[in-house]
Protein backbone atom coordinates (compact mmCIF):
# COMPACT_ATOMS: atom_id res chain seq x y z
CA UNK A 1 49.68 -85.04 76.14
CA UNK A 2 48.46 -82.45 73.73
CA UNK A 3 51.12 -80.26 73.05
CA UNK A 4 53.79 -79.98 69.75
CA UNK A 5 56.53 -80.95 72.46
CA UNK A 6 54.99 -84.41 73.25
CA UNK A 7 53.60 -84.50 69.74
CA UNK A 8 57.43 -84.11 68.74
CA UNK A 9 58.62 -87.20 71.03
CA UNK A 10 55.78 -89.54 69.56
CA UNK A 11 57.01 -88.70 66.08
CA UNK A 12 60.35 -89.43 67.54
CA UNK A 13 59.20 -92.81 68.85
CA UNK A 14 57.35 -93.91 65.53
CA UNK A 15 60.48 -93.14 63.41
CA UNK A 16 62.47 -95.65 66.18
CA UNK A 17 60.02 -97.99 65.40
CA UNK A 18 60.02 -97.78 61.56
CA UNK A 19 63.77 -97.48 61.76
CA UNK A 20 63.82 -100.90 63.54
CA UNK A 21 61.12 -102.70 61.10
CA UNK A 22 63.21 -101.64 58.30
CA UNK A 23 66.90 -102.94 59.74
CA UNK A 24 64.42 -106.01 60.29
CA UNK A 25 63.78 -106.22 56.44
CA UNK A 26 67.36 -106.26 55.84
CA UNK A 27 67.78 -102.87 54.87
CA UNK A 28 71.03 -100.57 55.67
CA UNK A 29 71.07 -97.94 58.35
CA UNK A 30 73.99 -97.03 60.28
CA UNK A 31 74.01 -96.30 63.89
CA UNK A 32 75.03 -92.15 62.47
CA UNK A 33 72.28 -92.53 60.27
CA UNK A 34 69.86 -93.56 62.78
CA UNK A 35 70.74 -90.95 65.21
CA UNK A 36 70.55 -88.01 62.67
CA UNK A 37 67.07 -89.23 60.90
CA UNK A 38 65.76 -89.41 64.68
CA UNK A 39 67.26 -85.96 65.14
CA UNK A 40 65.72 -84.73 61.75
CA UNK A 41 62.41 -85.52 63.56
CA UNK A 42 62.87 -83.88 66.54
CA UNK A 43 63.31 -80.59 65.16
CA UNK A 44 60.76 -80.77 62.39
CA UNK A 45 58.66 -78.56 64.49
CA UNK A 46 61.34 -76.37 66.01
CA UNK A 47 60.44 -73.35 63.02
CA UNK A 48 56.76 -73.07 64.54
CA UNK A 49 55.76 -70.06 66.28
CA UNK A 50 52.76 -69.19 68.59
CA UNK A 51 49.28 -70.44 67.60
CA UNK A 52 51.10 -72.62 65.42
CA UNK A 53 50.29 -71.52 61.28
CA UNK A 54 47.58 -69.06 62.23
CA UNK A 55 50.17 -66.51 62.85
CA UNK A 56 52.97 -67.63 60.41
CA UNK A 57 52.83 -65.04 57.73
CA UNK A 58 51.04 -62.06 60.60
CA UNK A 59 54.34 -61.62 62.91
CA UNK A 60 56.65 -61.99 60.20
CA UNK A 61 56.38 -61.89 56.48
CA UNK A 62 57.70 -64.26 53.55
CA UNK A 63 59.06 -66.77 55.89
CA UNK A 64 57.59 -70.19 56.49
CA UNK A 65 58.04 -72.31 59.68
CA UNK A 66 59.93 -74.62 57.47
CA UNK A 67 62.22 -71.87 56.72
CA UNK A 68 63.09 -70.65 60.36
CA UNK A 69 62.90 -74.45 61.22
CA UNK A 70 66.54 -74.86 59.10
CA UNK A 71 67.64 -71.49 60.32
CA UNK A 72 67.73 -72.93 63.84
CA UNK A 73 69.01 -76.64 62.83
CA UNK A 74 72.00 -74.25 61.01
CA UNK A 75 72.19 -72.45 64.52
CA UNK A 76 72.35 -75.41 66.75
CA UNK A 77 74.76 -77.23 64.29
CA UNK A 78 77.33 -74.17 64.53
CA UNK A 79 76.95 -74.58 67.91
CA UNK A 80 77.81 -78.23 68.33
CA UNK A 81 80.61 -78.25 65.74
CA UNK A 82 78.68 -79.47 62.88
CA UNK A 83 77.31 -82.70 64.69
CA UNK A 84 73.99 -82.12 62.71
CA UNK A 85 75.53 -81.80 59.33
CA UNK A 86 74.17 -85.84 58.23
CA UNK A 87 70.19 -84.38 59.87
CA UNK A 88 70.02 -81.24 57.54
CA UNK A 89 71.04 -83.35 55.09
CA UNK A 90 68.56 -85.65 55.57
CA UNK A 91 66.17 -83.23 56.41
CA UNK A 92 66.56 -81.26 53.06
CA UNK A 93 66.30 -84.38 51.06
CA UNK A 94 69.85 -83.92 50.27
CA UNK A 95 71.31 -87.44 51.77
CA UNK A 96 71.15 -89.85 48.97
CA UNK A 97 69.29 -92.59 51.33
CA UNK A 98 66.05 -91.09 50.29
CA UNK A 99 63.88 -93.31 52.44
CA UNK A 100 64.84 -91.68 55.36
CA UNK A 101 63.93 -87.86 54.38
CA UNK A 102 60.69 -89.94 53.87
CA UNK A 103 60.08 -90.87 57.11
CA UNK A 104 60.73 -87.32 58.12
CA UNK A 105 58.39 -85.38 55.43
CA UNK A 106 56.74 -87.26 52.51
CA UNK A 107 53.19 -88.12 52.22
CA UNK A 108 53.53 -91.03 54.68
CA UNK A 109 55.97 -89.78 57.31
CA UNK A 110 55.91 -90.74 60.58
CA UNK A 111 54.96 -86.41 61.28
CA UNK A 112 51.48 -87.36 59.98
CA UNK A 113 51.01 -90.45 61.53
CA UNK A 114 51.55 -89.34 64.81
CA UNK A 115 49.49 -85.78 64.90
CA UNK A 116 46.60 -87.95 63.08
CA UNK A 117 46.41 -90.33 66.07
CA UNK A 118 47.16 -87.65 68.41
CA UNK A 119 44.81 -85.20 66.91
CA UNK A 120 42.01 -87.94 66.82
CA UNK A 121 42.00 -88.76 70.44
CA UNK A 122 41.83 -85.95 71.92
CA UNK A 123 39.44 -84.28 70.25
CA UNK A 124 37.09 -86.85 70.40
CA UNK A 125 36.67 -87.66 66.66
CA UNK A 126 37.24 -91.36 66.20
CA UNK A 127 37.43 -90.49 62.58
CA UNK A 128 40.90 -90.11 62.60
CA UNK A 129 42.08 -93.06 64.17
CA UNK A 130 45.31 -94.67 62.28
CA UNK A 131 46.58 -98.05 62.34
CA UNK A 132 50.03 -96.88 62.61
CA UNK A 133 51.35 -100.22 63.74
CA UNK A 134 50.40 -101.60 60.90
CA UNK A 135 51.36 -99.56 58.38
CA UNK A 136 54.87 -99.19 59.97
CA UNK A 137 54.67 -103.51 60.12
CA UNK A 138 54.51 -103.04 56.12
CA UNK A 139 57.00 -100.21 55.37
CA UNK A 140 59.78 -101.34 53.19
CA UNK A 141 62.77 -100.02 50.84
CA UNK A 142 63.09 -100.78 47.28
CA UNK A 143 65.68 -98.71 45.21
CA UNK A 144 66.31 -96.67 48.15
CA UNK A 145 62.78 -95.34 48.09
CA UNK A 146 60.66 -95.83 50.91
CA UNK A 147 57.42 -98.23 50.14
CA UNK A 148 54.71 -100.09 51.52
CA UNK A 149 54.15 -103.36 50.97
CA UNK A 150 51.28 -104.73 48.83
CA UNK A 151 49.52 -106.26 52.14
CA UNK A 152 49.28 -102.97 53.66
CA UNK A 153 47.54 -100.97 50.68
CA UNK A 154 44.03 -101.24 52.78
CA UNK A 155 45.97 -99.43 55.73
CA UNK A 156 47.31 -96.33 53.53
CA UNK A 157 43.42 -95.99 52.00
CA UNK A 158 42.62 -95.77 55.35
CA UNK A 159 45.11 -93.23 56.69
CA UNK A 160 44.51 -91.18 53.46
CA UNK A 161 40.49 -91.27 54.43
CA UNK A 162 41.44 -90.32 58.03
CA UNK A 163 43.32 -87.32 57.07
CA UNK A 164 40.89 -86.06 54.66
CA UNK A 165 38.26 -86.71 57.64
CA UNK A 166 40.25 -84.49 60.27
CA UNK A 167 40.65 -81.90 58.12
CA UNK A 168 36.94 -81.14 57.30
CA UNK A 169 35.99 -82.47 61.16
CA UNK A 170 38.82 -80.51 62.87
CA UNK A 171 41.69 -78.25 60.79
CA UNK A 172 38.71 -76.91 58.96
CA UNK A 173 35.85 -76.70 61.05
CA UNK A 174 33.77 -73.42 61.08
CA UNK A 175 34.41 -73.36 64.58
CA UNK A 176 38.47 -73.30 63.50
CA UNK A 177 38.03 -71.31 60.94
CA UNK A 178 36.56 -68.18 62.54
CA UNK A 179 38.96 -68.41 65.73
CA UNK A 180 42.32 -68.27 63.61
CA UNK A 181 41.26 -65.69 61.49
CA UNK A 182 40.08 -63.78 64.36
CA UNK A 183 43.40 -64.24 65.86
CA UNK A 184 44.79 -63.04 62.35
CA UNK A 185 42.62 -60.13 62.50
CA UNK A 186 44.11 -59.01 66.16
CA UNK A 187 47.17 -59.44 65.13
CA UNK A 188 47.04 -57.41 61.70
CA UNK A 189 45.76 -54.54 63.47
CA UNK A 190 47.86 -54.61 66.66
CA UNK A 191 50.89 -54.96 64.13
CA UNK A 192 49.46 -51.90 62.18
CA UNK A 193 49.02 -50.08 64.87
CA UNK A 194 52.13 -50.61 66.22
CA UNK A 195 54.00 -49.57 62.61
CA UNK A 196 52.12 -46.13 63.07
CA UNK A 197 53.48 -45.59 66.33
CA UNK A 198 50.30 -46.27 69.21
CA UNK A 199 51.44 -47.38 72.44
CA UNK A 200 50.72 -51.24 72.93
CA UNK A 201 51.20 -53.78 76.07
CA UNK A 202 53.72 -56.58 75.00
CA UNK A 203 56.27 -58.52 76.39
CA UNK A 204 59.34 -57.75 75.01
CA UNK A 205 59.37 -60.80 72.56
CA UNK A 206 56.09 -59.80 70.62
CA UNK A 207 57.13 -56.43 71.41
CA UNK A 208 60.36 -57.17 68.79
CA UNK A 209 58.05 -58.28 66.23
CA UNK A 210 55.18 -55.87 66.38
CA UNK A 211 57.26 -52.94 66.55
CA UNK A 212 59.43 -54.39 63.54
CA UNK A 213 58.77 -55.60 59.76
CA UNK A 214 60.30 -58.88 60.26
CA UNK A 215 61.01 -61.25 56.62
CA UNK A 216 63.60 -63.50 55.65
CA UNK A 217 66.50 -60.68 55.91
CA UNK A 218 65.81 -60.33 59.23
CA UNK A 219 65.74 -63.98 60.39
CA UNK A 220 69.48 -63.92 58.83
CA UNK A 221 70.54 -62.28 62.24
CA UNK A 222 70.97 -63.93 65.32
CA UNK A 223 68.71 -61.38 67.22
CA UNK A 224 65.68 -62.12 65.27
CA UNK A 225 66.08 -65.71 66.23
CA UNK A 226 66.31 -65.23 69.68
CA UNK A 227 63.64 -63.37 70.22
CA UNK A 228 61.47 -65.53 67.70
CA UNK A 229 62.30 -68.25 70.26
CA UNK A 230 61.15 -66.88 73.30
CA UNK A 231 57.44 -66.52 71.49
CA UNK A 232 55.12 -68.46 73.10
CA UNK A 233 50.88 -68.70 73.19
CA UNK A 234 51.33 -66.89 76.65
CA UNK A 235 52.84 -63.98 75.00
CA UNK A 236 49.84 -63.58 72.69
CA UNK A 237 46.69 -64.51 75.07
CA UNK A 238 48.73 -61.99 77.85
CA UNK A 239 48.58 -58.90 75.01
CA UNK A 240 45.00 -60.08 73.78
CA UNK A 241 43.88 -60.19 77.50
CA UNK A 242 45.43 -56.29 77.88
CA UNK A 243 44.10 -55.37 74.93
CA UNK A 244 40.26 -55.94 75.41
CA UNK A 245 40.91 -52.58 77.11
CA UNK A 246 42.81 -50.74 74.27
CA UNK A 247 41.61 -46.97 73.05
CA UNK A 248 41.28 -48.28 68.96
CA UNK A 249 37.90 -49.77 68.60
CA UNK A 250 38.85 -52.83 66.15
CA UNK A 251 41.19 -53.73 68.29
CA UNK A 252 39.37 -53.76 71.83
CA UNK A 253 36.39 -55.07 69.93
CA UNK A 254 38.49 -58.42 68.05
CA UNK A 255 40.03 -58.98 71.09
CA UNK A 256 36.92 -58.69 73.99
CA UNK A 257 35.26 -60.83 71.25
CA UNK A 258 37.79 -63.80 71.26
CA UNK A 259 38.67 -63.63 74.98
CA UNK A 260 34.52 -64.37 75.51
CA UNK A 261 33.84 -66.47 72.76
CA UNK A 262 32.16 -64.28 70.52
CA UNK A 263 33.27 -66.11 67.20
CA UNK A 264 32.48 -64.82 63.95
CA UNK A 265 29.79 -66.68 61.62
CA UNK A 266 31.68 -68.88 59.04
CA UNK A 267 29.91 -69.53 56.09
CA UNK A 268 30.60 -72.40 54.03
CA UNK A 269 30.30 -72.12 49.90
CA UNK A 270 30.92 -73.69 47.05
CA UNK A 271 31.66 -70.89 45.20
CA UNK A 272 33.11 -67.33 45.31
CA UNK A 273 30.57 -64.87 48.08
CA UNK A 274 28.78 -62.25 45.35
CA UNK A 275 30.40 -59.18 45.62
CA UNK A 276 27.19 -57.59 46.55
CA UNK A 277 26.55 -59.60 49.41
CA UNK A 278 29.98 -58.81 51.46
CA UNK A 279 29.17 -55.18 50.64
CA UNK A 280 25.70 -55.76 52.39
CA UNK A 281 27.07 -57.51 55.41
CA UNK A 282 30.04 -55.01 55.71
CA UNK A 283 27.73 -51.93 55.35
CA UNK A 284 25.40 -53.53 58.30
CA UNK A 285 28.57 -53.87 60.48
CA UNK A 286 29.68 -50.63 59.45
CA UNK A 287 26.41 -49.02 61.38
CA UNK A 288 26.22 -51.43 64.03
CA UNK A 289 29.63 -50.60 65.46
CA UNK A 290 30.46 -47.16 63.60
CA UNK A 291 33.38 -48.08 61.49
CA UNK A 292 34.91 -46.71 58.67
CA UNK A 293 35.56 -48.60 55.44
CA UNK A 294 39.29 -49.82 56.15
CA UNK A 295 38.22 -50.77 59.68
CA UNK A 296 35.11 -52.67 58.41
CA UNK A 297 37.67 -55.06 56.44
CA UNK A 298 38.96 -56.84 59.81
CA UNK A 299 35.74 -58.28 60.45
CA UNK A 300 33.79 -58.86 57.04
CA UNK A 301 36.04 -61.07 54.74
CA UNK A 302 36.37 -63.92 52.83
CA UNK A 303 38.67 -67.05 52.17
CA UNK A 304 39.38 -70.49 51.26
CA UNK A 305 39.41 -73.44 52.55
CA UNK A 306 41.30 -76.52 50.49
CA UNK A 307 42.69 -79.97 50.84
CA UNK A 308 44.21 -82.74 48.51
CA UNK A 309 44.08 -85.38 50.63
CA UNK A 310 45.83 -87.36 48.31
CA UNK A 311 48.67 -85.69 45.75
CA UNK A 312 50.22 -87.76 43.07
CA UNK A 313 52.64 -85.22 42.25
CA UNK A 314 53.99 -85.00 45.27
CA UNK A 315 56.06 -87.29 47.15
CA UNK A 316 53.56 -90.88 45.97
CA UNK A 317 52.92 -93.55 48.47
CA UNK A 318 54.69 -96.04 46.53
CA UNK A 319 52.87 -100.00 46.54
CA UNK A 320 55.28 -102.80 46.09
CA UNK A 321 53.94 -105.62 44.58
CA UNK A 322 54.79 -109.38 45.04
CA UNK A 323 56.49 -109.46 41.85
CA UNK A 324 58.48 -106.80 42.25
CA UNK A 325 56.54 -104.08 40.47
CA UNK A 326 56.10 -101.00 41.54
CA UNK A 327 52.83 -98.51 41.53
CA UNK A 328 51.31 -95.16 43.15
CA UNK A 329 48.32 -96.01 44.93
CA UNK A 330 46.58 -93.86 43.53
CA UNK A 331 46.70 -95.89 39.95
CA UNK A 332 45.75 -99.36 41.23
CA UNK A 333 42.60 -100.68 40.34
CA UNK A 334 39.76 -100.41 42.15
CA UNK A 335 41.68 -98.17 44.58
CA UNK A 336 39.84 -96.10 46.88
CA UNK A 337 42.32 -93.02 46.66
CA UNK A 338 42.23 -93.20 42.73
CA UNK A 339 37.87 -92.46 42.45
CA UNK A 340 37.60 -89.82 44.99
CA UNK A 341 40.63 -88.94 47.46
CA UNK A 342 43.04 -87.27 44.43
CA UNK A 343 40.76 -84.82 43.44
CA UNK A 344 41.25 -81.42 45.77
CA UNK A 345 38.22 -79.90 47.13
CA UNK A 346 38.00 -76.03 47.79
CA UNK A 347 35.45 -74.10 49.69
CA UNK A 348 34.63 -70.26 50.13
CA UNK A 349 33.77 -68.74 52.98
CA UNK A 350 33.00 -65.56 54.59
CA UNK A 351 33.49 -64.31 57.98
CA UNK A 352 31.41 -61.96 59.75
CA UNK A 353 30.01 -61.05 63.31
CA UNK A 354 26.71 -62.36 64.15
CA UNK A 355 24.19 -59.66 63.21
C-alpha cells in the first residue's frame, strides 16, 4: 500500500530487522530499548499534516512536522504515564546509544530506506530501487555509532544514487512541482481570505486553521492539537471541490484549475528568471484573466528546487574498514559519492498558466 500509514509499518518492520542483524553482531540492545527505538519509528510521521510538506508552513506558520511530531509523542507519553520517556529520548538523539536515533533519522535510517523502495514501485520508476536487505545484512556498531561494513560500501553508493534519482524523477518533477505549489497557492488565498473575514466552506478542522493564525504558541495548547489531528487530504480536496464555485476569482480559478488538471507550466533553469521576463508573463496573465497586481502574484512566481544527495556535514554514513579504521564515504578513494553526489544542485523555476 501507498499510504504514510503502511509506509510507517514498513519502516517499522526494517528497524525489526536491523535491530535483529545488529543483536546478531553481538551488539547490546535491551528488550526496553528495542521496544522504544521501534516506537520512535512509528511516530516519526505522526507531525505530518494533509498533502504531506506542501502545506506545512500554509495552515500554520513557523512550525515544522518535526516539531508537532514531538508535541504529540509529549501528548501520548502524558497520557500513558511516561511509558515513552526512553522513545523521545531516542528520538531527539538524547539516549546515549546513538546508533539507534540512527536508525530512526540519520542519513541511512531505515525512514529512507523504506519510502525509497516504496516510492520506487509504485510509481513505476525502477530508478529507485534499494537493496535494503543488503545494506541492513552489513549494518554494524562501532563506538556506539551506527556503521556499515566495508563489504557493503557498493550498496550505500547505490542507495545514495537512488535517492538523488527519485528526487529529480519524482519529488521534483515539473509535474510535482506545479501541483504543490498550486495547492500552496489555494491555500494562501483561501487562508487570506478567510483572515479578512469572506465566508468559506470548511469542515470544522480546516475551518480552525483558516479562520486562525496558527504558530508554535498555538500548538502549545491542547486544542490546536486536536484539531490539527483530525486534518486529513479529504478535508482539503472537499473545500477545493466547493470552492471551484467561490465569488473571488483567484480562488475559483486555482481551484477549477487543479480539480481538472489544468497545471501550471514549470520551467526549469539554471539560474535566477530575469526580472523582466516574470513581469512579461505576469502582465499577459494580468489581461487574460483581469487581475490586479497582488492577485497576479498567485499564479506567476518563482522558486527553487535543491538536493544534496549526499551531506558530509550531516549525520556521515560511516565505512568500517577491516582493520578497524574508520571513514565517511564520501572520502574513500575512487568513491562514487566523493566526484559527483556531495556537491548540491539547485534549480530555478517559474510557474505560470499556460498562455
Amino acid at each position: 500500500m501507498h499510504t504514510r500509514f503502511h509506509h510507517s509499518m514498513g519502516a517499522y518492520h526494517l528497524m525489526s530487522c536491523a535491530l535483529q542483524e545488529l543483536r546478531g553482531k553481538g551488539v547490546v540492545i535491551t528488550e526496553e530499548e528495542e521496544v522504544a527505538a521501534k516506537m520512535a519509528i512509528l511516530l516519526h510521521d505522526v507531525g505530518h499534516g494533509p498533502y504531506s510538506h506542501a502545506l506545512e508552513h500554509t495552515l500554520v506558520e513557523d512550525v515544522s512536522h518535526e516539531e508537532i511530531s514531538q508535541l504529540l509523542m509529549q501528548t501520548l507519553n502524558r497520557e500513558m504515564n511516561g511509558s515513552l520517556d526512553l522513545t523521545l529520548e531516542i528520538f531527539n538523539g538524547r539516549y546515549h546509544k546513538q546508533f539507534l536515533h540512527q536508525l530512526v533519522s540519520s542519513q541511512l535510517d531505515v525512514d529512507r530506506m523504506d519510502y525509497l523502495s516504496r516510492d520506487s514501485f509504485y510509481t513505476g520508476v525502477s530508478e529507485g530501487v534499494i537493496s535494503y536487505d543488503r545494506i541492513i545484512k552489513m549494518l554494524t556498531v562501532h563506538e556506539g555509532e551506527l556503521m556499515v561494513e566495508e563489504k557493503g560500501i557498493y550498496s550505500i553508493e547505490k542507495f545514495i544514487v537512488a535517492r538523488r534519482l527519485m528526487y529529480w524523477q519524482v519529488y521534483l518533477h515539473k509535474t510535482v512541482l506545479s501541483a504543490e505549489n498550486m495547492l500552496v497557492k489555494v491555500l494562501d488565498r483561501a487562508k487570506k481570505l478567510a483572515l479578512d473575514g469572506t465566508e468559506l466552506f470548511a469542515s470544522p478542522a480546516l475551518h480552525y486553521f483558516l479562520y486562525n493564525r496558527i504558530g508554535r504558541g498555538e500548538f502549545e495548547g491542547q486544542e490546536c492539537l486536536s484539531q490539527f489531528c483530525l486534518l486529513d487530504d479529504y478535508d482539503i480536496m472537499g473545500a477545493i471541490k466547493v470552492w471551484t464555485q467561490h465569488p473571488d476569482k483567484v480562488l475559483r480559478l486555482l481551484c477549477q484549475w487543479l480539480v481538472n488538471r489544468q497545471l501550471f507550466k514549470v520551467t526549469l533553469r539554471n539560474e535566477p528568471s530575469e526580472p523582466e521576463l516574470l513581469a512579461d508573463l505576469k502582465e499577459k496573465v494580468k489581461q487574460r484573466w483581469d487581475l490586479s497586481d497582488g492577485e497576479a502574484d498567485y499564479f506567476v512566481f518563482t522558486d527553487t528546487a535543491s538536493l544534496k544527495a549526499y551531506d558530509a556535514n550531516d549525520e556521515k554514513i560511516n565505512i568500517l574498514f577491516k582493520d578497524g579504521t574508520v571513514r565517511d564515504i564520501s572520502s574513500i578513494d575512487n568513491a562514487l559519492v566523493s566526484h559527483t553526489l556531495a556537491r548540491p544542485i539547485k534549480k530555478f523555476y517559474i510557474c505560470h498558466p499556460k498562455i
